[in-house]
C-alpha atoms as a PDB file:
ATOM      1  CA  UNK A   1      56.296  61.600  26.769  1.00  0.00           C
ATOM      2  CA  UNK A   2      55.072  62.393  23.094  1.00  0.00           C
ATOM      3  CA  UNK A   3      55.254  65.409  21.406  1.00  0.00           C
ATOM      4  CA  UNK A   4      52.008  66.636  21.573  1.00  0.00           C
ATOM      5  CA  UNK A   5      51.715  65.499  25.680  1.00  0.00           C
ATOM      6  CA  UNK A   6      54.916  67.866  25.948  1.00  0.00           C
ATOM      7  CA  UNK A   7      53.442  70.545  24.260  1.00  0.00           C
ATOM      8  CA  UNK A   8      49.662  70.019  25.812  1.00  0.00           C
ATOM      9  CA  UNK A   9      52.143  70.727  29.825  1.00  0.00           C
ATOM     10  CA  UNK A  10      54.011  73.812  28.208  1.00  0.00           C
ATOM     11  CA  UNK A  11      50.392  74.993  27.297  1.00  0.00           C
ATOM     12  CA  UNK A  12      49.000  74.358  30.839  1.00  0.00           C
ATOM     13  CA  UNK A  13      51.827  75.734  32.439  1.00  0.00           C
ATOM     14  CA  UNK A  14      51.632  78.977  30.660  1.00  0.00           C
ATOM     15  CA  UNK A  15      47.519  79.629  31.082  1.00  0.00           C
ATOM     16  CA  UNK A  16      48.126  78.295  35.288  1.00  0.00           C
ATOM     17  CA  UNK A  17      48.362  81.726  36.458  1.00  0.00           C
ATOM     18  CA  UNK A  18      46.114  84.287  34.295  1.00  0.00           C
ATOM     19  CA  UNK A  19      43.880  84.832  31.477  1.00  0.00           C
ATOM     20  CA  UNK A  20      46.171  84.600  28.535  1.00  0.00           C
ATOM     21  CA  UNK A  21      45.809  85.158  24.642  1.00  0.00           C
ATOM     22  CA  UNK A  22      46.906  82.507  22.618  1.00  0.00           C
ATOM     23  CA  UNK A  23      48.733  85.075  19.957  1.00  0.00           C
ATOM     24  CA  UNK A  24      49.932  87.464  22.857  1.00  0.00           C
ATOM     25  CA  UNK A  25      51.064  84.896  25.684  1.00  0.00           C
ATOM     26  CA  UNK A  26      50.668  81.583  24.813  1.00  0.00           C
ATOM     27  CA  UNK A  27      51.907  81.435  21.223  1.00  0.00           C
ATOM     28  CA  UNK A  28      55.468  83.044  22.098  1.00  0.00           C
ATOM     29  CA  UNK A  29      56.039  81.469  25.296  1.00  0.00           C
ATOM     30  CA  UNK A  30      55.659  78.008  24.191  1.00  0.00           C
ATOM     31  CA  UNK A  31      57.640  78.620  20.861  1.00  0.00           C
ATOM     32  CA  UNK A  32      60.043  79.550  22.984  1.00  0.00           C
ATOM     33  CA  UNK A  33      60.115  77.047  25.479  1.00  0.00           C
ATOM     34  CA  UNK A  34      60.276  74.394  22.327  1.00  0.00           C
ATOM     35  CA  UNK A  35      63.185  76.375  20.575  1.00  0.00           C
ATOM     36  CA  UNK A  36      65.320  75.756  24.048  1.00  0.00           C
ATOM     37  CA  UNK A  37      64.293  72.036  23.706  1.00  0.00           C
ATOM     38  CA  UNK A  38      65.284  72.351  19.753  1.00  0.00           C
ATOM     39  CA  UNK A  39      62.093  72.115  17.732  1.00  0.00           C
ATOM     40  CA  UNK A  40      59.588  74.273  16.766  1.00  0.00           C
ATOM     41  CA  UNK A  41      56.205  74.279  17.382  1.00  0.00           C
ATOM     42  CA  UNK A  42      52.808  75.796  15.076  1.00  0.00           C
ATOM     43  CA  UNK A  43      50.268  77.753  16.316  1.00  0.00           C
ATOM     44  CA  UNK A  44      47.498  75.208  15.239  1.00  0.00           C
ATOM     45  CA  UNK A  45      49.398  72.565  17.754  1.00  0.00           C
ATOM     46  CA  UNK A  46      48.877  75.137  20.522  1.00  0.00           C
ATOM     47  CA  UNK A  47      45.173  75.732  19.876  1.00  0.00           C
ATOM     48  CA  UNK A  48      44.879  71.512  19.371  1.00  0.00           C
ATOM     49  CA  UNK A  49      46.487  71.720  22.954  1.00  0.00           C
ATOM     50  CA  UNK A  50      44.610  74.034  24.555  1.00  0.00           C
ATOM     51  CA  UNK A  51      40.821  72.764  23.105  1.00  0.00           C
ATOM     52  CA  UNK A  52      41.965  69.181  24.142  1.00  0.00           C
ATOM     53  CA  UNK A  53      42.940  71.005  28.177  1.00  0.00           C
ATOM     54  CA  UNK A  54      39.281  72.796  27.882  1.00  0.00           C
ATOM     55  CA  UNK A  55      37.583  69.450  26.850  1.00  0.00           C
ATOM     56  CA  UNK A  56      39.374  67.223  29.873  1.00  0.00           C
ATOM     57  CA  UNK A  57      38.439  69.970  32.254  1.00  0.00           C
ATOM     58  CA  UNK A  58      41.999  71.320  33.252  1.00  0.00           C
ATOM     59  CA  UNK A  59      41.259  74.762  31.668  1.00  0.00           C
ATOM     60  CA  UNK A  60      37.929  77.028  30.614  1.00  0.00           C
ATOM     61  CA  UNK A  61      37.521  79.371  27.679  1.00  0.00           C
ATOM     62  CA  UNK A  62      36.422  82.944  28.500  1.00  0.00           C
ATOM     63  CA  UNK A  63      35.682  85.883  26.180  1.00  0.00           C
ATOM     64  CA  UNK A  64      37.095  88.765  27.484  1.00  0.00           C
ATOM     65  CA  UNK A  65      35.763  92.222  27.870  1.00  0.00           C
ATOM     66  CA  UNK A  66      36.917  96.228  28.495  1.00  0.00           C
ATOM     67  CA  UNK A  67      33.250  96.791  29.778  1.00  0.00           C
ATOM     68  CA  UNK A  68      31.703  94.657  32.679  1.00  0.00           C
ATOM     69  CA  UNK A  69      30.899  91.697  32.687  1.00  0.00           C
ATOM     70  CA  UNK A  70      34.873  91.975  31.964  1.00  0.00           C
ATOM     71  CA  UNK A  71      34.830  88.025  31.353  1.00  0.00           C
ATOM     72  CA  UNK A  72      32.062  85.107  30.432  1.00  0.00           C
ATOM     73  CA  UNK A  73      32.707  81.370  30.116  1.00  0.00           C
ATOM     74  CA  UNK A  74      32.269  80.062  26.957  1.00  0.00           C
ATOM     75  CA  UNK A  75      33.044  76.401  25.339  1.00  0.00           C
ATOM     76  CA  UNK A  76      34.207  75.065  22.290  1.00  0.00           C
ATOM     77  CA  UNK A  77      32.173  73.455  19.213  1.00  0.00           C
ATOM     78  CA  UNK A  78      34.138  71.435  16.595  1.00  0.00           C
ATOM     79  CA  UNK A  79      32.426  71.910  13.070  1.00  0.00           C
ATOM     80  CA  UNK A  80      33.604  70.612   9.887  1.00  0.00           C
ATOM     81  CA  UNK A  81      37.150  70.001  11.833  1.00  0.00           C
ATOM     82  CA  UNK A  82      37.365  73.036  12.852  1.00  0.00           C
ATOM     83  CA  UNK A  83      37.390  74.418  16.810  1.00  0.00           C
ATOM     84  CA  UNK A  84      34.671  77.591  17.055  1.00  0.00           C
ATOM     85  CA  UNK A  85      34.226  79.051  19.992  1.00  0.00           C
ATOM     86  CA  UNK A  86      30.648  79.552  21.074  1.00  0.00           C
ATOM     87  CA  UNK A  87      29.229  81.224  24.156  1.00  0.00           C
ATOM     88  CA  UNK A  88      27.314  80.071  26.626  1.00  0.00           C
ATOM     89  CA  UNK A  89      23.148  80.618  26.690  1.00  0.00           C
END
């Protein structure tokens, strides 16, 4: 297994259970997970990770709300490079 394939499981296995935040929950619990292993790991390679779990259909994007509707899907656009979220119509 390749780097990025070992990070792309630590990724799903953190988002499996809840809606999580990539700076909150997802970020630190990876980073940690890939200290114990004895490497680090950047945030960009955890957003890479998690787009690339959202594109093959093993996870879904949701903006998240304090006032109801308290969640929406949303998907992911790549412009220039770059991942931007964008909701659904």
């Amino acid at each position: 297994m390749n780097r990025s394939e070992l990070i792309r499981r630590m990724v799903l296995d953190t988002i499996s259970d809840d809606y999580e935040n990539v700076d909150q929950i997802i970020l630190p619990e990876v980073a940690r997970d890939c200290a114990k292993l004895g490497f680090t790991v950047a945030r960009s390679e955890i957003v890479d990770a998690l787009a690339k779990l959202i594109e093959d259909g093993f996870a879904k994007a949701y903006l998240r709300s304090g006032t109801e509707p308290f969640s929406r899907g949303c998907k992911l656009n790549c412009v220039n490079g770059h991942r931007k979220k964008q909701t659904k119509e």
